[in-house]
Protein backbone atom coordinates (compact mmCIF):
# COMPACT_ATOMS: atom_id res chain seq x y z
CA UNK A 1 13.67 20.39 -1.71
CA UNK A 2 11.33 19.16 -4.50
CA UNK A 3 12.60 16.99 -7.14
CA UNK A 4 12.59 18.51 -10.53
CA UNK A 5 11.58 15.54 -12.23
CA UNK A 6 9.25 12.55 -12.42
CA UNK A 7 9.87 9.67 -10.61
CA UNK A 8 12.39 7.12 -11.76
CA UNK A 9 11.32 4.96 -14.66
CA UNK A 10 9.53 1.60 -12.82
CA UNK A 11 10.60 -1.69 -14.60
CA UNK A 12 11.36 -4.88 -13.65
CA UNK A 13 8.91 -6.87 -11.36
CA UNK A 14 5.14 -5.69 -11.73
CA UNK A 15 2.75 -5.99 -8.33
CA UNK A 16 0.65 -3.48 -9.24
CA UNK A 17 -2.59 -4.68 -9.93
CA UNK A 18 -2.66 -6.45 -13.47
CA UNK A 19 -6.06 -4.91 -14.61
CA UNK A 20 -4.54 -1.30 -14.23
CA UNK A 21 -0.83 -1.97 -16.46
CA UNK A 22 -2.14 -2.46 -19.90
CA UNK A 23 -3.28 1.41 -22.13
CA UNK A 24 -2.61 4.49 -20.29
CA UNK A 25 -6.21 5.34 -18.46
CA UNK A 26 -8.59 8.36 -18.25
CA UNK A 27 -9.67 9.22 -15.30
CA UNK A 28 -11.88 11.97 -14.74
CA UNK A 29 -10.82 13.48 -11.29
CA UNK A 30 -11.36 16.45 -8.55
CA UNK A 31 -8.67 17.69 -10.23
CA UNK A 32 -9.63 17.09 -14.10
CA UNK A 33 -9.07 14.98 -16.55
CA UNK A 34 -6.08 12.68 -15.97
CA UNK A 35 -4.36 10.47 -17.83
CA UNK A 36 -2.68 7.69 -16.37
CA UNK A 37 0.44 5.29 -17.67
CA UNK A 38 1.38 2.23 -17.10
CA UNK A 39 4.63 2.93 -15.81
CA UNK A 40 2.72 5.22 -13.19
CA UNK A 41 0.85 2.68 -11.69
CA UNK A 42 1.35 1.93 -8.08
CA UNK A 43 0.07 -0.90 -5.48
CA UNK A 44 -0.04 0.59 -1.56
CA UNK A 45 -0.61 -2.64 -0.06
CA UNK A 46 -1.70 -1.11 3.03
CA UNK A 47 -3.30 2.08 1.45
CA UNK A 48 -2.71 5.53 2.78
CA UNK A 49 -3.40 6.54 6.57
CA UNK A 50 -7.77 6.83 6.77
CA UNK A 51 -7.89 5.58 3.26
CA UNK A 52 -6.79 1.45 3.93
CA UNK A 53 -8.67 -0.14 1.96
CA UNK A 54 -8.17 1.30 -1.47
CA UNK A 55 -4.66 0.35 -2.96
CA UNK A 56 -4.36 0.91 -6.46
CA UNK A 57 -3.25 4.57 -7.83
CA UNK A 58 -1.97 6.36 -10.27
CA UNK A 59 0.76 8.71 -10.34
CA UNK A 60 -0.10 12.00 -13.01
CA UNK A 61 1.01 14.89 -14.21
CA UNK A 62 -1.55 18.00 -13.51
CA UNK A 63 -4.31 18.67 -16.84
CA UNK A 64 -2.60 21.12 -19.04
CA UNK A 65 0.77 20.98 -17.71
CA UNK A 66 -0.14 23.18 -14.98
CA UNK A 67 2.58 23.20 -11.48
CA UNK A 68 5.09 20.65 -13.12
CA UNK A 69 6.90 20.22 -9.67
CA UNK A 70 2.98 18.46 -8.23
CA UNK A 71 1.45 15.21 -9.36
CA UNK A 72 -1.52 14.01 -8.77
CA UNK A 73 -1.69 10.28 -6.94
CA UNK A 74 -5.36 9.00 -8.08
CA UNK A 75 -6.83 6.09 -6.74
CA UNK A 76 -7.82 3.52 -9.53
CA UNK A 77 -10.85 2.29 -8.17
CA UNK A 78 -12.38 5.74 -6.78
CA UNK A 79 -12.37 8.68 -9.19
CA UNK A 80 -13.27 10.91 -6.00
CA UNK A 81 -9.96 9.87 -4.14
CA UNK A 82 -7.18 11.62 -5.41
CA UNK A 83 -3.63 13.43 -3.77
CA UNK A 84 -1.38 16.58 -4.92
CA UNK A 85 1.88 15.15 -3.85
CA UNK A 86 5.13 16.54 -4.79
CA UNK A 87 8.35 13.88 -5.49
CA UNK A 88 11.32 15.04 -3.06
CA UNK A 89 14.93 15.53 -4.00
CA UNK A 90 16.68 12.87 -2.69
CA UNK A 91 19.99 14.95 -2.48
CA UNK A 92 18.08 18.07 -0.72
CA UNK A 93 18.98 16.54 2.47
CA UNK A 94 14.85 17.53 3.45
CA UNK A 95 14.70 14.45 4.94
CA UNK A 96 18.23 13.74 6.75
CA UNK A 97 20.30 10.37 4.61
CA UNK A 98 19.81 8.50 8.14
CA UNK A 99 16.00 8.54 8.57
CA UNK A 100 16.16 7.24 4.67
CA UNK A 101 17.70 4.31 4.78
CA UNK A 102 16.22 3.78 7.91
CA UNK A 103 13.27 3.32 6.40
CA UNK A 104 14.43 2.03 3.20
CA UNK A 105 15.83 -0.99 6.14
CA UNK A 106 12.61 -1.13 7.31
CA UNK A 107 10.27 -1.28 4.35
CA UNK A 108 12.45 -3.94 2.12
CA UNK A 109 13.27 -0.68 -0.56
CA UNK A 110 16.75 -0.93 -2.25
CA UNK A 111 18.02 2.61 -2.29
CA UNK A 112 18.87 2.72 -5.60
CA UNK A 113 14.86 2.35 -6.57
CA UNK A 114 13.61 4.63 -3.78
CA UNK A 115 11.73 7.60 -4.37
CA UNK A 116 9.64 9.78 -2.08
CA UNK A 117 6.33 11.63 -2.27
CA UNK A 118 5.06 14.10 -0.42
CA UNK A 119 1.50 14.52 0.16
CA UNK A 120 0.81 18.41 -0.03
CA UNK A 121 -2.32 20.30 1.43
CA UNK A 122 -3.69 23.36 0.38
CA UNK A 123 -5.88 25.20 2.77
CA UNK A 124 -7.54 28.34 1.31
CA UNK A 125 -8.04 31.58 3.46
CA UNK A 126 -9.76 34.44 1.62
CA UNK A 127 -8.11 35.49 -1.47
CA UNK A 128 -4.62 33.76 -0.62
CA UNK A 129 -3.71 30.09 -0.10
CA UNK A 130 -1.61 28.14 2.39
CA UNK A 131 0.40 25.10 0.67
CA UNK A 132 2.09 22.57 2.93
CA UNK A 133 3.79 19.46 2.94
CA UNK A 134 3.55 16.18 5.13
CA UNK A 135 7.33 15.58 6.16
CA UNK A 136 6.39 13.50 8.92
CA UNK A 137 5.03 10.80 6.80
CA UNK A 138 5.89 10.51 3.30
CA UNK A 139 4.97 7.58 0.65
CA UNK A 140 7.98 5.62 0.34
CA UNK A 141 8.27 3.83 -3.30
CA UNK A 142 9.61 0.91 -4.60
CA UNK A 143 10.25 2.14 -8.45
CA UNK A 144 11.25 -1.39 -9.42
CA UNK A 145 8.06 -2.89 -8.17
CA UNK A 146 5.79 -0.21 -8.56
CA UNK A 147 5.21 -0.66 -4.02
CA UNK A 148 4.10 2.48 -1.90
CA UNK A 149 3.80 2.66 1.84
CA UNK A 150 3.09 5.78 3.88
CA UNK A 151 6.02 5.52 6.30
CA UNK A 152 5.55 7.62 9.52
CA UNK A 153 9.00 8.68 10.72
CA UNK A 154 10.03 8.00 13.92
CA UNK A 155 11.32 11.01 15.08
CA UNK A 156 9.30 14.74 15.74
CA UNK A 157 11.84 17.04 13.99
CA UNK A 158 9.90 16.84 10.39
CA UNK A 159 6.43 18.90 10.48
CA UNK A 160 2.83 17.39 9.16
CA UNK A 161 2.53 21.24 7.55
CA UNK A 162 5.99 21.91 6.77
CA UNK A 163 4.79 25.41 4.97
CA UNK A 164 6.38 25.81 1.72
């Protein structure tokens, strides 16, 4: 279900914000120290759901190499905003082909550049922890122009705490 790998390489047309795609930055998050490329920059023109009005992230590999199949999606312009998402497998068939290009249709995203994140909450009870996954309404990227929008699919059948 999980992708194995980071997300696609992002060249071609840059609308990320200008002032975030020179040196890789530091940013010192909830979650540690992170360091932030240029090629993981990405503009969410209309932010994530409760969080509209900040639109600049970064996309970053957990301090110390620590649960490689996670990133963390930092804002850029609030070191106290920050994500765990996880980037889906495209081919796991988690999300069915259909409901894909749906919204690849929808949101303007040529197949070929899409990838998807899933943001991933982790509630803690006692001495054990609960991880889950937002099926129901994943970031949908534009690797080509480093775009993000938080899709909500149309459709009940995926879970806001699909358990993992």
């Amino acid at each position: 279900m999980l992708a194995n790998q980071s997300l696609p390489r992002m060249e071609g047309q840059m609308e990320a914000n200008p002032k975030h795609l020179g040196q890789p930055s530091v940013v010192e998050s909830r979650f540690g120290t992170l360091e932030v490329h240029p090629e993981g920059v990405l503009n969410l023109p209309s932010g994530l759901l409760g969080f509209g009005d900040h639109h600049d992230f970064g996309l970053a590999a957990l301090p110390n190499g620590q649960h490689p199949h996670f990133k963390v999606l930092q804002s850029l312009d609030d070191p106290d905003l920050a994500f765990l998402v996880a980037p889906l497998n495209l081919e796991s068939n988690t999300i069915e082909a259909s409901d894909l290009e749906d919204a690849c249709a929808y949101l303007g995203i040529c197949r070929d550049n899409l990838a998807v994140l899933l943001i991933v909450t982790v509630r803690r009870d006692g001495n054990s922890a609960q991880i889950s996954l937002n099926m129901r309404a994943p970031l949908f990227v534009d690797a080509e122009r480093r775009l993000a929008r938080q899709y909500v699919l149309p459709n009940n059948k995926y879970a806001i705490r699909h358990a993992l």
